[in-house]
C-alpha atoms as a PDB file:
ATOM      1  CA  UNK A   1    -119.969 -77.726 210.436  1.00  0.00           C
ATOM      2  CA  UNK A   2    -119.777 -80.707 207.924  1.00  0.00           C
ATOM      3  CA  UNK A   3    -121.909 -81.171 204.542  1.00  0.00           C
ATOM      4  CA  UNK A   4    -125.428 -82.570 205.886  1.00  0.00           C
ATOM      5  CA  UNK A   5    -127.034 -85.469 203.787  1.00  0.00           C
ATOM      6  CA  UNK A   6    -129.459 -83.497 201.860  1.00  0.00           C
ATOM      7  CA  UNK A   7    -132.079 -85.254 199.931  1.00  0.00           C
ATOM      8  CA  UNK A   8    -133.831 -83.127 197.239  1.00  0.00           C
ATOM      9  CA  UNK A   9    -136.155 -84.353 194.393  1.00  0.00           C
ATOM     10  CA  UNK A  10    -134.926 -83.831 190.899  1.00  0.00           C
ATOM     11  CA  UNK A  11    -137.606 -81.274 190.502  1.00  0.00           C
ATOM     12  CA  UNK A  12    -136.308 -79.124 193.587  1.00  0.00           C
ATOM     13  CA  UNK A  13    -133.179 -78.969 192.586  1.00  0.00           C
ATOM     14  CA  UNK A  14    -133.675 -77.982 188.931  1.00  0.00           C
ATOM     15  CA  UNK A  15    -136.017 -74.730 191.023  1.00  0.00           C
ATOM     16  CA  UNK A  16    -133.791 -74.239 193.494  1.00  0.00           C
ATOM     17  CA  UNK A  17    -133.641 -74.827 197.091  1.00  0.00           C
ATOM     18  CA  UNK A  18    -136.521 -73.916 199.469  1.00  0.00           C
ATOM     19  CA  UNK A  19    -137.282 -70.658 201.130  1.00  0.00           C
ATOM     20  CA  UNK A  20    -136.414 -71.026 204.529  1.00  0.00           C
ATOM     21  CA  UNK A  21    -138.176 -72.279 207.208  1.00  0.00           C
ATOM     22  CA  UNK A  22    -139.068 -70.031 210.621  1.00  0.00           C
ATOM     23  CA  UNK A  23    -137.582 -71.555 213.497  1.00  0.00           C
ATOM     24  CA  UNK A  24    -141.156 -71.416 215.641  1.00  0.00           C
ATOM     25  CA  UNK A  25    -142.859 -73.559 217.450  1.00  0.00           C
ATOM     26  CA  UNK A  26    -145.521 -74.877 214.609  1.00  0.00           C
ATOM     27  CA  UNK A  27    -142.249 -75.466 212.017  1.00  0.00           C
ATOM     28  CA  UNK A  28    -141.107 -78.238 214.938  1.00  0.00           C
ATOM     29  CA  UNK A  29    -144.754 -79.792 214.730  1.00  0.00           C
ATOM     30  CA  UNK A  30    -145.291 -82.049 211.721  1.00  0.00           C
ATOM     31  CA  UNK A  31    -147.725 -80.772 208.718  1.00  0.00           C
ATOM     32  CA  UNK A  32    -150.264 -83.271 207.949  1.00  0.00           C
ATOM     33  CA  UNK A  33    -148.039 -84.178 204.926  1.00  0.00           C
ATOM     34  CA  UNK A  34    -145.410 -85.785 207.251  1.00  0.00           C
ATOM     35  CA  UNK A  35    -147.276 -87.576 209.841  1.00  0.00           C
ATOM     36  CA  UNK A  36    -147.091 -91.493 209.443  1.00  0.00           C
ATOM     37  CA  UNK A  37    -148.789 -93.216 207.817  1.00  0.00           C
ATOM     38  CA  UNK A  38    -150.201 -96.458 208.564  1.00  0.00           C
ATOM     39  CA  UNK A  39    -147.382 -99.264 207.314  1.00  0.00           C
ATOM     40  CA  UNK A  40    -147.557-100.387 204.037  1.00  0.00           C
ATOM     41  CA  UNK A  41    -147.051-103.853 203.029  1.00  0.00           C
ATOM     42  CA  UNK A  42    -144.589-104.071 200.913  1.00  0.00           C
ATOM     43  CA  UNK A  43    -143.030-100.508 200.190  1.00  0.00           C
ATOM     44  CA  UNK A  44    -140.640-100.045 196.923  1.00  0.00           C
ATOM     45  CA  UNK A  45    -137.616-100.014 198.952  1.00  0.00           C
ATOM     46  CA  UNK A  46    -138.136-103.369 200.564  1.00  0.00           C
ATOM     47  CA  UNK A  47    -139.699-104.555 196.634  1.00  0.00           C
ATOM     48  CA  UNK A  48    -136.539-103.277 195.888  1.00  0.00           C
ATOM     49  CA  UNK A  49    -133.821-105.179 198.072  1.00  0.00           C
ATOM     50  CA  UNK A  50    -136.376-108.305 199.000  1.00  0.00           C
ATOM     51  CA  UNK A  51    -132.976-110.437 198.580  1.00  0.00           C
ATOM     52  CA  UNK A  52    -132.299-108.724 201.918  1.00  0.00           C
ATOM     53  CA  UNK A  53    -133.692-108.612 205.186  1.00  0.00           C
ATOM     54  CA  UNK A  54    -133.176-105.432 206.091  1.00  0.00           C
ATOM     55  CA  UNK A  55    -134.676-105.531 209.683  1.00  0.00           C
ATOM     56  CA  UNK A  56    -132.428-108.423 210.660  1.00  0.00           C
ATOM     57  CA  UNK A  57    -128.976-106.721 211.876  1.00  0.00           C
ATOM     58  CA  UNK A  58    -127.395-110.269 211.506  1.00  0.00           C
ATOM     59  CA  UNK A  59    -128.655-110.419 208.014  1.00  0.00           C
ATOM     60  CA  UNK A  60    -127.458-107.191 207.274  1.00  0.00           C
ATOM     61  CA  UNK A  61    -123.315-107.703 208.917  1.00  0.00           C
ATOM     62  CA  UNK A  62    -123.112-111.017 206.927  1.00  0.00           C
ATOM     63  CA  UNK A  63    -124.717-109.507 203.762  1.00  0.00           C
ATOM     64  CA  UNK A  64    -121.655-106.505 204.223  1.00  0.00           C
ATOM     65  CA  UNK A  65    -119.100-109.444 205.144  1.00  0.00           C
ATOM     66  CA  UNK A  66    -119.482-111.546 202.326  1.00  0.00           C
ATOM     67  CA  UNK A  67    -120.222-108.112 199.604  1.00  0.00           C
ATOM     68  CA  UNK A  68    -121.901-105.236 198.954  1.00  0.00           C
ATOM     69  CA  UNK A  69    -121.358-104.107 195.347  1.00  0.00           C
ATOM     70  CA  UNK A  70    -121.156-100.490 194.170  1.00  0.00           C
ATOM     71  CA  UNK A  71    -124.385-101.439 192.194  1.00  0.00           C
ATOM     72  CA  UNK A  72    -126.342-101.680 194.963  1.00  0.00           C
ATOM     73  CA  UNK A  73    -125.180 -98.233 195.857  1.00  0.00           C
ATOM     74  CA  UNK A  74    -126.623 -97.124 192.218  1.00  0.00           C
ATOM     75  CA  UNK A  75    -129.953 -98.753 192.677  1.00  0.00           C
ATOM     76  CA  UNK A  76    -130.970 -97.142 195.767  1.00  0.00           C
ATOM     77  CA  UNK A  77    -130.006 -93.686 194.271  1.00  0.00           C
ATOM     78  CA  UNK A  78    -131.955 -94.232 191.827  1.00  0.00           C
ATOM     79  CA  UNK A  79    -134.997 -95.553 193.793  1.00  0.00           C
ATOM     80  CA  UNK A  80    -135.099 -93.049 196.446  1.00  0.00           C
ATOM     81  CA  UNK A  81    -134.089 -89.954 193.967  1.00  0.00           C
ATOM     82  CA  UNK A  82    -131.136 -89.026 196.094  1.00  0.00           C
ATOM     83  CA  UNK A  83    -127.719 -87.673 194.843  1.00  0.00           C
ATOM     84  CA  UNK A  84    -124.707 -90.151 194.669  1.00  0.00           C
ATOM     85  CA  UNK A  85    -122.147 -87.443 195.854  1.00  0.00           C
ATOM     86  CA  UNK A  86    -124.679 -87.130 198.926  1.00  0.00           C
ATOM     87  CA  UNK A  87    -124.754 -90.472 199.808  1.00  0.00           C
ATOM     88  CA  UNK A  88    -121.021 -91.045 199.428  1.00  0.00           C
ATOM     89  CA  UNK A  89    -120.156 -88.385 201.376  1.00  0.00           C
ATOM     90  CA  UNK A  90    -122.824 -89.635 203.996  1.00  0.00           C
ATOM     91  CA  UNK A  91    -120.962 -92.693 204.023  1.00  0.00           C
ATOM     92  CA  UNK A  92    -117.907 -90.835 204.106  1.00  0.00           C
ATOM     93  CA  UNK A  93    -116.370 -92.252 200.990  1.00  0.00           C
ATOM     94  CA  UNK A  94    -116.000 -90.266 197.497  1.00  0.00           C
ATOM     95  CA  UNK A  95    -118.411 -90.597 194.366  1.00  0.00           C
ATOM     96  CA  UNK A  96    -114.859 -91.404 192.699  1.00  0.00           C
ATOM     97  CA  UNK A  97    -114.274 -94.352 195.275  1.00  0.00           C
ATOM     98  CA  UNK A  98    -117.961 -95.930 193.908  1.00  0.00           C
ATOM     99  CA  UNK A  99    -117.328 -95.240 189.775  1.00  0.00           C
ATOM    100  CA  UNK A 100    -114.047 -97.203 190.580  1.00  0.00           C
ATOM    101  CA  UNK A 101    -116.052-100.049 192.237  1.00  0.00           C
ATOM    102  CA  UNK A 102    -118.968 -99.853 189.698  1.00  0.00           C
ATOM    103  CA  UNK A 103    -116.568-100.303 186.734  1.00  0.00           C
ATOM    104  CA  UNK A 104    -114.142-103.013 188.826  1.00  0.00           C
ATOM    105  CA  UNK A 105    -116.921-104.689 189.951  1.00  0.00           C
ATOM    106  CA  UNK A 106    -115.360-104.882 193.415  1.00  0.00           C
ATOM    107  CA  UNK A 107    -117.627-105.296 196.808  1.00  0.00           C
ATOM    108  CA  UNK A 108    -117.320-101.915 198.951  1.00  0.00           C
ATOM    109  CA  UNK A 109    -115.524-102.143 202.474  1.00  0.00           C
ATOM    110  CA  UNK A 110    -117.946-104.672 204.703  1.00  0.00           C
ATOM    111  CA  UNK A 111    -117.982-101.769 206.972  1.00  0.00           C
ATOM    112  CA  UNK A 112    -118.990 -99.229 203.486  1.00  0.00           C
ATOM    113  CA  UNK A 113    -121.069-102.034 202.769  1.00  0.00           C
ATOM    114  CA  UNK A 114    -122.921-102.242 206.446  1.00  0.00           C
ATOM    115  CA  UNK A 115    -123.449 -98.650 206.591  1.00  0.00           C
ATOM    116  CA  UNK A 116    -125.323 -98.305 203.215  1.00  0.00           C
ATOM    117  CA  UNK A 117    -127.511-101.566 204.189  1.00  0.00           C
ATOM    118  CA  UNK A 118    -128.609 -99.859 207.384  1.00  0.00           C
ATOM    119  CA  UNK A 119    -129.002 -96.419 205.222  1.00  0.00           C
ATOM    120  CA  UNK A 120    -131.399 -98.220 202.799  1.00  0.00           C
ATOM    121  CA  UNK A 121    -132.915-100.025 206.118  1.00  0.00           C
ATOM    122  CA  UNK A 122    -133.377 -96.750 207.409  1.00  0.00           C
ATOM    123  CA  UNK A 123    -135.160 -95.342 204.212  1.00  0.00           C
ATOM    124  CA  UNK A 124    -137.315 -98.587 204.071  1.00  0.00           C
ATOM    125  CA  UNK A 125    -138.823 -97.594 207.134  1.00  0.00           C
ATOM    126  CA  UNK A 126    -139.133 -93.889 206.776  1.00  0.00           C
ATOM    127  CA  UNK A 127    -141.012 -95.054 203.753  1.00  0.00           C
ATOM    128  CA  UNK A 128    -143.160 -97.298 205.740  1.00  0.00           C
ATOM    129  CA  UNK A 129    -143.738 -95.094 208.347  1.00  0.00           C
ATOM    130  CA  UNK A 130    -144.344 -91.904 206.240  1.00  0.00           C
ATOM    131  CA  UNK A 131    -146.610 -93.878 203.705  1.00  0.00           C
ATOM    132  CA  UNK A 132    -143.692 -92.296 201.154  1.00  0.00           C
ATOM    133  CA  UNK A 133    -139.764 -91.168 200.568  1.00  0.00           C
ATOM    134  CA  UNK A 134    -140.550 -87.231 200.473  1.00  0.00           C
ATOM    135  CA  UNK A 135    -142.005 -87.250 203.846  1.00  0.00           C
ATOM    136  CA  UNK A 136    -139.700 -88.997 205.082  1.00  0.00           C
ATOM    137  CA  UNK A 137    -136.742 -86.630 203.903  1.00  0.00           C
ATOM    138  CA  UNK A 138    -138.937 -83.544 204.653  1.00  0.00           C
ATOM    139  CA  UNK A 139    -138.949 -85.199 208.311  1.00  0.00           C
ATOM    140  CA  UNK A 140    -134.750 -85.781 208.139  1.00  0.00           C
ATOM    141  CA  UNK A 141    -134.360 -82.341 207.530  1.00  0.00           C
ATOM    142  CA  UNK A 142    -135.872 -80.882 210.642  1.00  0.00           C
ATOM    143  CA  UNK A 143    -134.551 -80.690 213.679  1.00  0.00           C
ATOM    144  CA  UNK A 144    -135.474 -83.586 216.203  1.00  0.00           C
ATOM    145  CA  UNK A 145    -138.129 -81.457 218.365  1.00  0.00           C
ATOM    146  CA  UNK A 146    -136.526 -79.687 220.976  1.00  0.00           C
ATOM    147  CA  UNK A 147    -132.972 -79.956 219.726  1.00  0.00           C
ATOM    148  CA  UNK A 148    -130.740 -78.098 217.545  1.00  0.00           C
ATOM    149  CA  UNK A 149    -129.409 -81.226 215.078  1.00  0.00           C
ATOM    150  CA  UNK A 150    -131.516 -82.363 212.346  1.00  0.00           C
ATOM    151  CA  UNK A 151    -131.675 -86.282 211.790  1.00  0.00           C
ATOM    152  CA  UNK A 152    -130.169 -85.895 208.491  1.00  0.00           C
ATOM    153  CA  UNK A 153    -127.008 -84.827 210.850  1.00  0.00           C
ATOM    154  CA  UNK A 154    -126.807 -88.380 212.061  1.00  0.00           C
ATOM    155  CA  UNK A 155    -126.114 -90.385 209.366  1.00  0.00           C
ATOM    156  CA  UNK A 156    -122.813 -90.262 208.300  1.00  0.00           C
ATOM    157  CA  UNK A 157    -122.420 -93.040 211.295  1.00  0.00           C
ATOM    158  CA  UNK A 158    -123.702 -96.700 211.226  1.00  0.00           C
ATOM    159  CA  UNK A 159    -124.555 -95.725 215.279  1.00  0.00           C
ATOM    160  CA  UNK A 160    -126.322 -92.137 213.870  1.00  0.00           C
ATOM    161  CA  UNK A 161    -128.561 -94.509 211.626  1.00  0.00           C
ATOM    162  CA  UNK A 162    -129.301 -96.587 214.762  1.00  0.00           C
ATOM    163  CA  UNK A 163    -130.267 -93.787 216.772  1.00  0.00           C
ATOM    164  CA  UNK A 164    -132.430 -92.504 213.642  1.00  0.00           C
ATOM    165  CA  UNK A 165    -134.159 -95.919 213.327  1.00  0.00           C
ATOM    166  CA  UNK A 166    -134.869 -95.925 217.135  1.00  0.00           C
ATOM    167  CA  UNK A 167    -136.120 -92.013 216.749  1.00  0.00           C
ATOM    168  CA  UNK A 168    -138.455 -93.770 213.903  1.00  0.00           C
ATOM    169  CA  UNK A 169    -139.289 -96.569 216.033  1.00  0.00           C
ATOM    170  CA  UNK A 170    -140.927 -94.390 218.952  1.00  0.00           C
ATOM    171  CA  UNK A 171    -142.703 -92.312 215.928  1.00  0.00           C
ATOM    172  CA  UNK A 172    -144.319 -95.430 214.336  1.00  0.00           C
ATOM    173  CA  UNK A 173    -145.598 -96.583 218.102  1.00  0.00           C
ATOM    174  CA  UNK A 174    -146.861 -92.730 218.711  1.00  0.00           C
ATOM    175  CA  UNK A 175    -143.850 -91.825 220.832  1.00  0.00           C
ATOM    176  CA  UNK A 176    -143.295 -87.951 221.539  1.00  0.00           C
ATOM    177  CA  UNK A 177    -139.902 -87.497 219.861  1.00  0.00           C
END
């Protein structure tokens, strides 16, 4: 099985991972850390990338057709503590690939460029919807309920982020997922 798009805080990885989690039925249920929240109003994220509408799919294809830049990449790192080699290889292209782009100054791929619009999208939401980032990547990391393959699993495709969004969707509306 392929390298899943873990998320860890700075402060978990400097202790280590996690012990790990029984596989019962309570572990599937949420904690009342990681139910959602009511939706903010203007979450860092979407403070973050205001330049962008990121729940307008046209907005998002033209904004990837006309340039994403590898410092956009760096910003939402940064913002929602994530690793760089995680998110390139959820995007399927090398850490390498974005220090090259960073120091050329060169747009990523439109489709590079789409898929990390709809990743940051994605996290804009969780963060709404969660009322934070660290519930929201406590909730990637567990397995949809009933199902063997974790959210997290999903998103090295731009159609795996959809499906995530529309899992999110049905969770924000009180949806059984």
């Amino acid at each position: 099985m392929g390298k899943t798009f873990i998320m860890m805080s700075a402060k978990a990885k400097r202790t280590g991972p996690a012990a790990p989690r029984k596989s019962t039925p309570a572990a599937h249920s949420q904690s009342s850390q990681d139910k959602p929240a009511p939706a903010a109003e203007a979450s860092g994220i979407s403070q973050a990338f205001k330049d962008i509408d990121l729940k307008n799919n046209y907005q998002l294809v033209t904004k990837a057709l006309s340039g994403v830049y590898a410092d956009t990449f760096i910003k939402f790192v940064d913002l929602a503590n994530i690793s760089r080699n995680d998110l390139a290889a959820a995007m399927n292209i090398s850490a390498k690939t974005i220090k090259n782009k960073l120091a050329d100054k060169a747009p990523l791929d439109p489709n590079q460029g789409e898929h990390l619009l709809k990743i940051i999208a994605l996290f804009e939401m969780g963060e709404q919807v969660f009322g934070g980032l660290e519930g929201f990547k406590r909730w990637l990391e567990r397995p949809f309920f009933g199902k063997a393959r974790k959210p997290e699993d999903f998103i090295r495709t731009t159609g795996g982020v959809d499906l995530i969004m529309d899992e999110l969707k049905r969770l924000a509306y009180g949806d059984a997922i």
